[in-house]
PDB file of N, CA and C in Angstrom:
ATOM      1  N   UNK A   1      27.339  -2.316   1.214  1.00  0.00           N
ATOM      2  CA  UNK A   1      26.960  -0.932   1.062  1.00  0.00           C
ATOM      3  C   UNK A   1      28.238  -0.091   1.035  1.00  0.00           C
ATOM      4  N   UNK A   2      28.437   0.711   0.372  1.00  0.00           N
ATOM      5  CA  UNK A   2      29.261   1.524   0.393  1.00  0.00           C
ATOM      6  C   UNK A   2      29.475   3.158   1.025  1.00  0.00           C
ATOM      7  N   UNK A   3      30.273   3.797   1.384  1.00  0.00           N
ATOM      8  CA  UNK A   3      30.087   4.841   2.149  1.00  0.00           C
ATOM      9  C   UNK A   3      29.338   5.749   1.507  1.00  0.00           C
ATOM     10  N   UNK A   4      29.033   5.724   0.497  1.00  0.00           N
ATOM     11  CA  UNK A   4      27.742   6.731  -0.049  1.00  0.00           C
ATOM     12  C   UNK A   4      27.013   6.773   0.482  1.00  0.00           C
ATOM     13  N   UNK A   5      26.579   5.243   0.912  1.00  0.00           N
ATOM     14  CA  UNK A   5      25.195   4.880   1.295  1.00  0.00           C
ATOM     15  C   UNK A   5      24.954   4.613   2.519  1.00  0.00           C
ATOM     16  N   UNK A   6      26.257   4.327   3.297  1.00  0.00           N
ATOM     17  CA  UNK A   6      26.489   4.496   4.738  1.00  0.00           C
ATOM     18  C   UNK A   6      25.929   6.163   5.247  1.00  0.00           C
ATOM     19  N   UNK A   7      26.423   6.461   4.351  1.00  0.00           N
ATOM     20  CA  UNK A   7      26.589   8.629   5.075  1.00  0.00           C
ATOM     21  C   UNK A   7      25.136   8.830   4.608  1.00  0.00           C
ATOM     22  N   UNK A   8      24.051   8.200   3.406  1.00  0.00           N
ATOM     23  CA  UNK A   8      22.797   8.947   3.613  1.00  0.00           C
ATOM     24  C   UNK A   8      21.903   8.098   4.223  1.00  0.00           C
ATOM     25  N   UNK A   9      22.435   6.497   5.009  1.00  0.00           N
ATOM     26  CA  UNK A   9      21.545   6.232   6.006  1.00  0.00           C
ATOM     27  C   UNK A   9      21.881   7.176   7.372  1.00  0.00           C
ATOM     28  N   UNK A  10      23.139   7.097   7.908  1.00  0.00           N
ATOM     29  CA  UNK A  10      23.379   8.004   9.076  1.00  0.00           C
ATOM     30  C   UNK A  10      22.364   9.192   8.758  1.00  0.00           C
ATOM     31  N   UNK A  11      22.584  10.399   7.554  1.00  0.00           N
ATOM     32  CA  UNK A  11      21.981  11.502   7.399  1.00  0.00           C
ATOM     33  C   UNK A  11      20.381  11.536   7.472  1.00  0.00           C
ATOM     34  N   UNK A  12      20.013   9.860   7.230  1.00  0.00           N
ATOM     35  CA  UNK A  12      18.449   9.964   6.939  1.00  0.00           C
ATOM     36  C   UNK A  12      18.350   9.652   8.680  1.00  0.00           C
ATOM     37  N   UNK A  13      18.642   8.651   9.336  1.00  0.00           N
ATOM     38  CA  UNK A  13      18.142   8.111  10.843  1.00  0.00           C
ATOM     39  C   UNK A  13      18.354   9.526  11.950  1.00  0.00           C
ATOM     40  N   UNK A  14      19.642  10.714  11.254  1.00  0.00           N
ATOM     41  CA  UNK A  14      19.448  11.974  11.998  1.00  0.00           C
ATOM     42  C   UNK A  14      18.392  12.976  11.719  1.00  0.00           C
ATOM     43  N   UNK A  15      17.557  12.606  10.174  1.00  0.00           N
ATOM     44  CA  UNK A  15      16.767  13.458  10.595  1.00  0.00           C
ATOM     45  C   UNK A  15      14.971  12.762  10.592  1.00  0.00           C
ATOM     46  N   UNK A  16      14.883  11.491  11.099  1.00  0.00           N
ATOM     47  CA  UNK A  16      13.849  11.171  11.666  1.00  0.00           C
ATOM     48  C   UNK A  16      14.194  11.153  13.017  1.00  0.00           C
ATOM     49  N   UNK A  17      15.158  10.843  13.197  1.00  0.00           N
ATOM     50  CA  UNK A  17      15.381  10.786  15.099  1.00  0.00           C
ATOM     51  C   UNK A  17      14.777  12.650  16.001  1.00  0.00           C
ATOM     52  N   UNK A  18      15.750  13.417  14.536  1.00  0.00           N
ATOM     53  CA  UNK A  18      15.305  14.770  14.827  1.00  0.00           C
ATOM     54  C   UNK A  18      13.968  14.763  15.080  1.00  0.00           C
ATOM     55  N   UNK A  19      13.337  14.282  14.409  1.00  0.00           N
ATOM     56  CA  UNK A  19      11.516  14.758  14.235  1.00  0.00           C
ATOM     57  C   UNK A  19      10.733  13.710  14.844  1.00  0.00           C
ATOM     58  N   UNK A  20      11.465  13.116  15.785  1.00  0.00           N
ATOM     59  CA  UNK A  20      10.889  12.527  17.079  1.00  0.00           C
ATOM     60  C   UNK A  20      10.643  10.850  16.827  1.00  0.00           C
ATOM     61  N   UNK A  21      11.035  10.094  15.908  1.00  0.00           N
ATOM     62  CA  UNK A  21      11.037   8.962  15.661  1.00  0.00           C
ATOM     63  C   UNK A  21      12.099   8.159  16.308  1.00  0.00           C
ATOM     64  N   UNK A  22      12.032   7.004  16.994  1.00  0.00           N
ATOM     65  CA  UNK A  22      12.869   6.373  17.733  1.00  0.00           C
ATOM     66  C   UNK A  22      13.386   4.998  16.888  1.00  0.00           C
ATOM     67  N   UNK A  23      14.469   5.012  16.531  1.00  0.00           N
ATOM     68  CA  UNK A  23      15.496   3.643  16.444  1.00  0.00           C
ATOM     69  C   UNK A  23      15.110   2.357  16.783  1.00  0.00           C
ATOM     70  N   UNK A  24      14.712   1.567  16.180  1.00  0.00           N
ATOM     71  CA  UNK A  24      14.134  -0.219  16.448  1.00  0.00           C
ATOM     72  C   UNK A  24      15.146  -0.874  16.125  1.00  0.00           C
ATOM     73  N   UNK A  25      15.579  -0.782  14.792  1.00  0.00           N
ATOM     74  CA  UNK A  25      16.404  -1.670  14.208  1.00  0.00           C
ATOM     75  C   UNK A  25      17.329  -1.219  12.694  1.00  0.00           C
ATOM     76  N   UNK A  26      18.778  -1.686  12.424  1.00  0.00           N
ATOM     77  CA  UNK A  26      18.908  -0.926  11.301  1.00  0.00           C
ATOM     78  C   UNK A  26      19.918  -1.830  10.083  1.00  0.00           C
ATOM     79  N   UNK A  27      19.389  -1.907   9.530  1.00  0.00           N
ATOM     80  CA  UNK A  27      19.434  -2.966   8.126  1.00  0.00           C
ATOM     81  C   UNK A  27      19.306  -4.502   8.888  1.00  0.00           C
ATOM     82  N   UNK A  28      17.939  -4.483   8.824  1.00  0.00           N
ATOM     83  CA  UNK A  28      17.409  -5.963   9.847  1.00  0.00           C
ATOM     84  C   UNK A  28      17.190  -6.663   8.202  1.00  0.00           C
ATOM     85  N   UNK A  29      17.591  -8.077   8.160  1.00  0.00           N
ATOM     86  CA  UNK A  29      17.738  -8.795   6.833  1.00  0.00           C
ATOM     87  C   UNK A  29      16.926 -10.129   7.262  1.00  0.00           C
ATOM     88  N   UNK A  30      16.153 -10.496   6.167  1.00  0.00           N
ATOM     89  CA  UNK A  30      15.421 -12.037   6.420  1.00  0.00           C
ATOM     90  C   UNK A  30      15.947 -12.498   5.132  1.00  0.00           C
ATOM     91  N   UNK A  31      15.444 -14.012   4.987  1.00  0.00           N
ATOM     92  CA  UNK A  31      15.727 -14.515   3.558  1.00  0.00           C
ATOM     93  C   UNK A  31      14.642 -13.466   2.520  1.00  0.00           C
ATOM     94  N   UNK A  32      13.635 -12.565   2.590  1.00  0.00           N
ATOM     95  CA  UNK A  32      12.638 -12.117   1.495  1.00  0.00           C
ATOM     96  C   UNK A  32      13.664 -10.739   0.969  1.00  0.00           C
ATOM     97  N   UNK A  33      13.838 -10.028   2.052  1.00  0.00           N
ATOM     98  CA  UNK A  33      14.833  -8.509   1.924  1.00  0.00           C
ATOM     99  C   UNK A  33      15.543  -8.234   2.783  1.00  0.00           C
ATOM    100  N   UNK A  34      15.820  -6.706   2.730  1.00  0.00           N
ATOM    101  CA  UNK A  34      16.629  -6.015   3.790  1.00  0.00           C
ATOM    102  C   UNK A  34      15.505  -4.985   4.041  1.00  0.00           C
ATOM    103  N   UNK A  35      15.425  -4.080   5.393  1.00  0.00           N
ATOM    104  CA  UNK A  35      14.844  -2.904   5.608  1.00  0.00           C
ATOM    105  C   UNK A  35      15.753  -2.203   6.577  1.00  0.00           C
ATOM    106  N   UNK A  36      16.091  -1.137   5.324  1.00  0.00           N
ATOM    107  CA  UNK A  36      17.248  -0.126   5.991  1.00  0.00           C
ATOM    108  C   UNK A  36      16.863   0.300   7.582  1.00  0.00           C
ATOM    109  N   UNK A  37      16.100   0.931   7.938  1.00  0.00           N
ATOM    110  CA  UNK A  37      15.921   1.378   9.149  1.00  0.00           C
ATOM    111  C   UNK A  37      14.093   1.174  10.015  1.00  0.00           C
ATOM    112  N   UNK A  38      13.822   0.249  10.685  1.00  0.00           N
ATOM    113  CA  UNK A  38      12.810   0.321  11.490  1.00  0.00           C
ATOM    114  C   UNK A  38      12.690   1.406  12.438  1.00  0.00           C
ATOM    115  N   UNK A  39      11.597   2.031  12.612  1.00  0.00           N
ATOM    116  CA  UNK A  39      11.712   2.759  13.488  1.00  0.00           C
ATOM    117  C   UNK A  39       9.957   2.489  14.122  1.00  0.00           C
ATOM    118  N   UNK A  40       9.531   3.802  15.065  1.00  0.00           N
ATOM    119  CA  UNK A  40       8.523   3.709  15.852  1.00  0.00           C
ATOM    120  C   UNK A  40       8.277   5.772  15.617  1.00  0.00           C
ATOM    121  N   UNK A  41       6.801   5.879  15.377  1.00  0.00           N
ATOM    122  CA  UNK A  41       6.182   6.540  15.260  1.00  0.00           C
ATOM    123  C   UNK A  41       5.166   6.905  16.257  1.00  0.00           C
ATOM    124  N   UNK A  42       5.590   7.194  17.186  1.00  0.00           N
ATOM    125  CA  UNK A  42       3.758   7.103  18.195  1.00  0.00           C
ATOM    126  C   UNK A  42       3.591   5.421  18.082  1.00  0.00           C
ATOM    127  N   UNK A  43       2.199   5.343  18.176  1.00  0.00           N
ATOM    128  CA  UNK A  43       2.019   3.834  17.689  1.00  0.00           C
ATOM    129  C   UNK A  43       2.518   3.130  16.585  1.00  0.00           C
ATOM    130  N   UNK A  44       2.999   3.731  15.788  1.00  0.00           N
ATOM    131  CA  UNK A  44       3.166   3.291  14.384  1.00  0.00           C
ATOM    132  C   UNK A  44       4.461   2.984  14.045  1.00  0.00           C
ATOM    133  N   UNK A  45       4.365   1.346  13.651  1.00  0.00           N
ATOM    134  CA  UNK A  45       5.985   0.699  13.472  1.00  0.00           C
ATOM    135  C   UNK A  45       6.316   1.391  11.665  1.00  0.00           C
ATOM    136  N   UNK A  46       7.451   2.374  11.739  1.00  0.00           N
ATOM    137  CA  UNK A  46       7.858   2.493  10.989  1.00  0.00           C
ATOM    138  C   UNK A  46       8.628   1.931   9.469  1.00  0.00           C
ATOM    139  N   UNK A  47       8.622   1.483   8.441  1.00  0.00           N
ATOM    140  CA  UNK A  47       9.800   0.488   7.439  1.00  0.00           C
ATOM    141  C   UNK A  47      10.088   1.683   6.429  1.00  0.00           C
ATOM    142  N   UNK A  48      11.200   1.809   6.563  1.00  0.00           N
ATOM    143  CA  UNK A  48      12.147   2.431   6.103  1.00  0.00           C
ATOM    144  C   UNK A  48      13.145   2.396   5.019  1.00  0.00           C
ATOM    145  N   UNK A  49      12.489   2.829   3.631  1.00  0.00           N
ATOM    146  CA  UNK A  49      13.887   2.669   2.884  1.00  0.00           C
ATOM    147  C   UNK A  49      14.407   3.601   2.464  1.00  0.00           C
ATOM    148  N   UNK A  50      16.058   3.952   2.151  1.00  0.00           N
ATOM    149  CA  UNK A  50      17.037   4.872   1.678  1.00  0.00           C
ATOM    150  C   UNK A  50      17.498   4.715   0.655  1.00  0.00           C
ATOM    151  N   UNK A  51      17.102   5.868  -0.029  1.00  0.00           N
ATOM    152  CA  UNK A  51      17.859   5.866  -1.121  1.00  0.00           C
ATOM    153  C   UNK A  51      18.572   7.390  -1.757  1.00  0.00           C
ATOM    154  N   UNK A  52      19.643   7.033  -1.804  1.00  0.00           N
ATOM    155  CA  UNK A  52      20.917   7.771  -2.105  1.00  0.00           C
ATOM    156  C   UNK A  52      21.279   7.751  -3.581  1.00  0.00           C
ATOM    157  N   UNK A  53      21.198   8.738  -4.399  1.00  0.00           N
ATOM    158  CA  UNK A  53      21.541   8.948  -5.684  1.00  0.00           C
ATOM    159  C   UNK A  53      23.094   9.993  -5.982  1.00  0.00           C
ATOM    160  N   UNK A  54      23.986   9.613  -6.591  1.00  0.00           N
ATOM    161  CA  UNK A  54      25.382  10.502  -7.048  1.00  0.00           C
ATOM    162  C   UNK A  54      24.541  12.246  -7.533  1.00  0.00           C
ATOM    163  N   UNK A  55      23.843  11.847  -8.431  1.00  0.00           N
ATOM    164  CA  UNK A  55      23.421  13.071  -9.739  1.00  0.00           C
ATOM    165  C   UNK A  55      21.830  12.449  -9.939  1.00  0.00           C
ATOM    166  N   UNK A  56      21.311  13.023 -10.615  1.00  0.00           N
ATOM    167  CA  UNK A  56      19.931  12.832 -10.989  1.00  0.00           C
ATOM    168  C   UNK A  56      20.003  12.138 -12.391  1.00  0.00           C
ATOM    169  N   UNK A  57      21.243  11.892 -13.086  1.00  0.00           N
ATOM    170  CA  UNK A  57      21.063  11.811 -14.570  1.00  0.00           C
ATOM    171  C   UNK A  57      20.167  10.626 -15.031  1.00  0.00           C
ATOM    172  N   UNK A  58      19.978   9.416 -13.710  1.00  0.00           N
ATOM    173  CA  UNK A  58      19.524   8.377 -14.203  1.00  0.00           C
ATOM    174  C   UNK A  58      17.765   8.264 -13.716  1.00  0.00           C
ATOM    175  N   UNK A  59      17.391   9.513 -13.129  1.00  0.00           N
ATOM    176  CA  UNK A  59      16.315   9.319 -12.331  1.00  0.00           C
ATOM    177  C   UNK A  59      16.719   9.692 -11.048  1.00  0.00           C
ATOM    178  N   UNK A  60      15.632  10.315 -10.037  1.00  0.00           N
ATOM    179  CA  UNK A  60      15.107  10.109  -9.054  1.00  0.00           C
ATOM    180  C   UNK A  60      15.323   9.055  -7.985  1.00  0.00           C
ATOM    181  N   UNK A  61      16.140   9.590  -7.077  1.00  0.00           N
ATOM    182  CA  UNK A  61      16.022   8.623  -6.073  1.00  0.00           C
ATOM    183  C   UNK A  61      14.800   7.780  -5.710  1.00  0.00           C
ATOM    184  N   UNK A  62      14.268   8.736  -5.750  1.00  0.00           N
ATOM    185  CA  UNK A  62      12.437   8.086  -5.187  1.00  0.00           C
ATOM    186  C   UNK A  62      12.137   6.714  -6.297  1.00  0.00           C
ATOM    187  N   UNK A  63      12.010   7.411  -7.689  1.00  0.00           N
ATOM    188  CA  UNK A  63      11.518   6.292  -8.672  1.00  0.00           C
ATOM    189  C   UNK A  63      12.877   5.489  -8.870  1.00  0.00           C
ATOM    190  N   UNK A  64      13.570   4.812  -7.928  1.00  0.00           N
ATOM    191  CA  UNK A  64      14.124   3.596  -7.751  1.00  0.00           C
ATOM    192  C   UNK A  64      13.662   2.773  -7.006  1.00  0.00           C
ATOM    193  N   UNK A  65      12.491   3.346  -6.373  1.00  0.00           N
ATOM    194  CA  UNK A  65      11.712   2.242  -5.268  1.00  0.00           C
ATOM    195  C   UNK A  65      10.267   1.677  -6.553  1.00  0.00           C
ATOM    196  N   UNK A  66      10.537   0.700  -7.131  1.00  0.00           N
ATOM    197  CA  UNK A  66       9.853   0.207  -7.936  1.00  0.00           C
ATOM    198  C   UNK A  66       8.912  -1.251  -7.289  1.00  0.00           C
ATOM    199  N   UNK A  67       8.080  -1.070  -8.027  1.00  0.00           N
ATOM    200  CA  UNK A  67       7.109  -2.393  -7.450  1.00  0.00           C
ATOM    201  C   UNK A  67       7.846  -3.648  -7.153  1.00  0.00           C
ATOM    202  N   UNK A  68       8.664  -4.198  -7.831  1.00  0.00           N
ATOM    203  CA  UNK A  68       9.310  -5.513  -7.145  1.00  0.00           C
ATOM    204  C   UNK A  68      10.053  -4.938  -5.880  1.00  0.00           C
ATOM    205  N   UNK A  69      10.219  -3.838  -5.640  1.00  0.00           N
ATOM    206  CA  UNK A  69      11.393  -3.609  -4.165  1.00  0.00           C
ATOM    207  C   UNK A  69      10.277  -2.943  -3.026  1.00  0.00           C
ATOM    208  N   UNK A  70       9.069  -2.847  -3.743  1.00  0.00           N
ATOM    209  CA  UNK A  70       7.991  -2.591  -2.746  1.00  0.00           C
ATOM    210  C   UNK A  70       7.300  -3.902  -2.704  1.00  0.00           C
ATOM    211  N   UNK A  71       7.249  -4.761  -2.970  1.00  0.00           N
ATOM    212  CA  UNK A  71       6.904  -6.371  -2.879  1.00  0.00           C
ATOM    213  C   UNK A  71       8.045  -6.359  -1.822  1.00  0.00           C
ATOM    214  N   UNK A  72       8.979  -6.490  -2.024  1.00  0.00           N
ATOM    215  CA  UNK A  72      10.161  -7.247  -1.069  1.00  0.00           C
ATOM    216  C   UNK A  72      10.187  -6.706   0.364  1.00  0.00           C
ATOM    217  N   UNK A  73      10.080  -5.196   0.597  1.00  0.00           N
ATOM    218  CA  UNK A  73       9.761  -4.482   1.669  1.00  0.00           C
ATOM    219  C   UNK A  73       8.515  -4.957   2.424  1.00  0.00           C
ATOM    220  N   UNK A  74       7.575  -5.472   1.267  1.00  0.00           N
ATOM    221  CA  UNK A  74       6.056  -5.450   2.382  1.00  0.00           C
ATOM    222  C   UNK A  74       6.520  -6.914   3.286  1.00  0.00           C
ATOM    223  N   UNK A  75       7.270  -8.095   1.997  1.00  0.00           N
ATOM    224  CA  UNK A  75       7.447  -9.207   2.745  1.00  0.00           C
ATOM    225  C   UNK A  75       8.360  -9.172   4.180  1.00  0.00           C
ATOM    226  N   UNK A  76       9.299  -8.592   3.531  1.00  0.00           N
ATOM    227  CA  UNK A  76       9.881  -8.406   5.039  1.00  0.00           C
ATOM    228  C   UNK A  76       9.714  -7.783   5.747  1.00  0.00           C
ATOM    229  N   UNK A  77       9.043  -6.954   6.129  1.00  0.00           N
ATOM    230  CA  UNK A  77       8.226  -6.328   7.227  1.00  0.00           C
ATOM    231  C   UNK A  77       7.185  -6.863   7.715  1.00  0.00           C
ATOM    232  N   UNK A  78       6.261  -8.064   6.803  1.00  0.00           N
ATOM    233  CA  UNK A  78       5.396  -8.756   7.370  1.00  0.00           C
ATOM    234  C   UNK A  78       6.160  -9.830   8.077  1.00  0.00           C
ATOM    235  N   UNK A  79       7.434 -10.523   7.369  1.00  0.00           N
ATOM    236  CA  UNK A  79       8.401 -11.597   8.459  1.00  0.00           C
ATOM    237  C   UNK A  79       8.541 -10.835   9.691  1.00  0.00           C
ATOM    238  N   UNK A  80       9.178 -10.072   9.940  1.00  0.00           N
ATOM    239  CA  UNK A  80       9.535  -8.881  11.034  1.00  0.00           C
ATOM    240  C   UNK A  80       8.344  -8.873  12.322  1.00  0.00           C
ATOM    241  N   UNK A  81       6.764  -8.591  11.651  1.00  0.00           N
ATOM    242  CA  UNK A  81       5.871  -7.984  12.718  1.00  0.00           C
ATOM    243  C   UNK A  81       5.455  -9.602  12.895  1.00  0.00           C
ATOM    244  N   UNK A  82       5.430 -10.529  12.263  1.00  0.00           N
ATOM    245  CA  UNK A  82       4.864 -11.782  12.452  1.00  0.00           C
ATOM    246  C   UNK A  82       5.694 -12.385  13.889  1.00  0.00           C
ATOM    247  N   UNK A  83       7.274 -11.975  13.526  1.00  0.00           N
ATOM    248  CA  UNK A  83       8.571 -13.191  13.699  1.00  0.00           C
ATOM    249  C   UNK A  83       8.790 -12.484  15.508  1.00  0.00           C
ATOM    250  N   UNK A  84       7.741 -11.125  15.337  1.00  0.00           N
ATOM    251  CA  UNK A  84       8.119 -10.090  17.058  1.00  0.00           C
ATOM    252  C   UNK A  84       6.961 -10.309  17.266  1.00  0.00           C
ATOM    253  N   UNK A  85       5.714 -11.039  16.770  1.00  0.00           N
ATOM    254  CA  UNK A  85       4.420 -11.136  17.403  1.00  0.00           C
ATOM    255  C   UNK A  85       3.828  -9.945  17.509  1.00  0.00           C
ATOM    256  N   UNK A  86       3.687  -8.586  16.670  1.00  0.00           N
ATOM    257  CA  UNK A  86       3.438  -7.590  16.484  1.00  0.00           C
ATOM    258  C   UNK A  86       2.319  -7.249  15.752  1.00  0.00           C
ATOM    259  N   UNK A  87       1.141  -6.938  16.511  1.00  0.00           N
ATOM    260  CA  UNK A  87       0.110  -6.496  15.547  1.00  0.00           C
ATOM    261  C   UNK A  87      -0.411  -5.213  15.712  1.00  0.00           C
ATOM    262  N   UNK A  88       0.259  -4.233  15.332  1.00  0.00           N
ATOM    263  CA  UNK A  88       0.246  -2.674  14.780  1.00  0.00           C
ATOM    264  C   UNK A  88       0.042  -2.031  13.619  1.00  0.00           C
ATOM    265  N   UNK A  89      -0.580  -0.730  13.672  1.00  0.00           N
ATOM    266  CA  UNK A  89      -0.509  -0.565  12.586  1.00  0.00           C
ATOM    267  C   UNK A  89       0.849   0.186  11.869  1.00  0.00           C
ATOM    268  N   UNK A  90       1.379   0.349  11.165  1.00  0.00           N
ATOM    269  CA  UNK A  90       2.653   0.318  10.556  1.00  0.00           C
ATOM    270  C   UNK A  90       2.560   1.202   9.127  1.00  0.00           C
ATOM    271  N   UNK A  91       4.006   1.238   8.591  1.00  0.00           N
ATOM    272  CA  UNK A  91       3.533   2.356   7.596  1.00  0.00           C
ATOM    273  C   UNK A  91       4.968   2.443   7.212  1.00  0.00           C
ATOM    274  N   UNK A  92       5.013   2.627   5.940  1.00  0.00           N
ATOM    275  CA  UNK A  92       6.033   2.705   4.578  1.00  0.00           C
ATOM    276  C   UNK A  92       6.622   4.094   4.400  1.00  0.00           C
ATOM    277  N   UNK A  93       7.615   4.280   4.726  1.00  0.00           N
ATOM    278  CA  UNK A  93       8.193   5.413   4.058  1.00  0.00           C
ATOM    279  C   UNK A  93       9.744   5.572   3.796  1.00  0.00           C
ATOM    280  N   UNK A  94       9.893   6.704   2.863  1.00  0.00           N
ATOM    281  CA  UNK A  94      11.232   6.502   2.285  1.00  0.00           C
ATOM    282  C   UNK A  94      11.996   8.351   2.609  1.00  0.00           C
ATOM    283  N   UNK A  95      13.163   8.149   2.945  1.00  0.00           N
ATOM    284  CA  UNK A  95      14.236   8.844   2.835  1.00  0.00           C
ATOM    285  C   UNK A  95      15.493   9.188   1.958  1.00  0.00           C
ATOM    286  N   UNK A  96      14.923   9.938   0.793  1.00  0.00           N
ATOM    287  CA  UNK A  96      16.053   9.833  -0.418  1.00  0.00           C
ATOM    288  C   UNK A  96      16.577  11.298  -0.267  1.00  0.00           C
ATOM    289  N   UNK A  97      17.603  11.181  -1.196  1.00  0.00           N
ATOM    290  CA  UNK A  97      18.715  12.602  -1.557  1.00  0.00           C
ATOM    291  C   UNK A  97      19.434  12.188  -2.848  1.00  0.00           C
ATOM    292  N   UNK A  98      19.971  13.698  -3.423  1.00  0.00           N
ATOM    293  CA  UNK A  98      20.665  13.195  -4.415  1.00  0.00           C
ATOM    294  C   UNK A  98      21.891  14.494  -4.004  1.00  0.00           C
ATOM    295  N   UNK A  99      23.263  13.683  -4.414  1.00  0.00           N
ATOM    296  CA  UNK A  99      24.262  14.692  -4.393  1.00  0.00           C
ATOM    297  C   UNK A  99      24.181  15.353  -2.513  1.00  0.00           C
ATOM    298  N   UNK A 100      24.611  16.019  -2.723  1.00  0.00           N
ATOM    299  CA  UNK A 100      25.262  16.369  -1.213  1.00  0.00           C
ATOM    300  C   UNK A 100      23.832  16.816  -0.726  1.00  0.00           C
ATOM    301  N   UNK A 101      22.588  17.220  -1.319  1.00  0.00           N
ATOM    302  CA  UNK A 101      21.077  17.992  -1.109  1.00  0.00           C
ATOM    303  C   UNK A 101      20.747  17.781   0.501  1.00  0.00           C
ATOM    304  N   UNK A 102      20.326  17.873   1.032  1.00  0.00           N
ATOM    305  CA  UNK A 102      19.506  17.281   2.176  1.00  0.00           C
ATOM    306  C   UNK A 102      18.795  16.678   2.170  1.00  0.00           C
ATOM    307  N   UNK A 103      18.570  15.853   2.508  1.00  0.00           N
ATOM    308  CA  UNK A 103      17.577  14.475   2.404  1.00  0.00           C
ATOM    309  C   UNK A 103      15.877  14.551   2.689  1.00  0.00           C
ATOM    310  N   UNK A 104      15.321  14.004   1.678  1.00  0.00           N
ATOM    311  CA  UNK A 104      13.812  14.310   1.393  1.00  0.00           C
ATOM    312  C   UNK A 104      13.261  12.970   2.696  1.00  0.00           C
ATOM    313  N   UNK A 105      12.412  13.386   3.342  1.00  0.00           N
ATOM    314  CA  UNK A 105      11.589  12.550   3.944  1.00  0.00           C
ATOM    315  C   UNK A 105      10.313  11.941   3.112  1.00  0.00           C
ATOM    316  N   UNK A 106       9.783  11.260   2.512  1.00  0.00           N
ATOM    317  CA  UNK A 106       8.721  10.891   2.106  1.00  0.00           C
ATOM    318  C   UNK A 106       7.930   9.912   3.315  1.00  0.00           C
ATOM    319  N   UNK A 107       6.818  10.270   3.451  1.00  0.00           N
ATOM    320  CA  UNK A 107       6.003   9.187   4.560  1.00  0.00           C
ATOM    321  C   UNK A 107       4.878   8.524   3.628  1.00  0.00           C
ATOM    322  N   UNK A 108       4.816   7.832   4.073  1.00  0.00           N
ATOM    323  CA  UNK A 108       3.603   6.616   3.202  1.00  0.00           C
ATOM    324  C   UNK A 108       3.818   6.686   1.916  1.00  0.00           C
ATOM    325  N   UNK A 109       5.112   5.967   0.919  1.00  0.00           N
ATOM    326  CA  UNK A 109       5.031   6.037  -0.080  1.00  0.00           C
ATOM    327  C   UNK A 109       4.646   5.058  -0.837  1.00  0.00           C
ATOM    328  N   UNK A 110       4.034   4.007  -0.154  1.00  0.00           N
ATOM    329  CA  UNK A 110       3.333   2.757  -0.436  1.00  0.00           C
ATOM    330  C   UNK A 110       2.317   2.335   0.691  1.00  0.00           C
ATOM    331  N   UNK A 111       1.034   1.683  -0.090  1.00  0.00           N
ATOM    332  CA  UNK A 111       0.616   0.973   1.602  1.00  0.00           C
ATOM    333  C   UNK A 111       0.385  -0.612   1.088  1.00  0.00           C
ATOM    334  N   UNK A 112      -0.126  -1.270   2.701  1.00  0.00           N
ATOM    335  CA  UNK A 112       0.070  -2.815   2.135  1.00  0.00           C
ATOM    336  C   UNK A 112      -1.087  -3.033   1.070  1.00  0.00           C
TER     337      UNK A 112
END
């Protein structure tokens, strides 16, 4: 990862931590994926992905989370709640920005 993407995970985990979400785990990796940041919601195990764009010219941060990288997220989050003996309910969401902007929270931008 590069410091682009270093500075809009820091920027994204400060502003769910802000809005009361607590820290689990952060770029936890199995053989299926990576999931940038786990967190905890009330009951609800958080999966977390970031995405950081330079400019908009190529698209949307958001529409870079495409169906094969939402396949890969569900798998590894199901390794994750299986591999901690975890049966919660849980929930998908993403943290993008483009350019210096402030970072968009999206919650449930997929479900299983």
């Amino acid at each position: 990862m590069n410091q682009a993407g270093r500075d809009a995970e820091d920027r994204a985990l400060a502003l769910l931590e802000a809005a009361g979400l607590k820290l689990v785990a952060r770029n936890w990796h199995c053989r299926g994926g990576e999931i940038d940041l786990i967190m905890r919601d009330g009951a609800y195990w958080v999966f977390i992905e970031v995405r950081h764009r330079g400019g908009s010219r190529f698209g949307s941060a958001a529409d870079s989370i495409t169906a094969s990288k939402q396949r890969k997220l569900l798998l590894a989050a199901e390794v994750y709640l299986a591999g901690k003996g975890i049966d919660a309910p849980c929930r998908f969401d993403a943290v993008v920005s483009v350019g210096d902007a402030r970072p968009q929270w999206l919650k449930n931008v997929f479900t299983q």
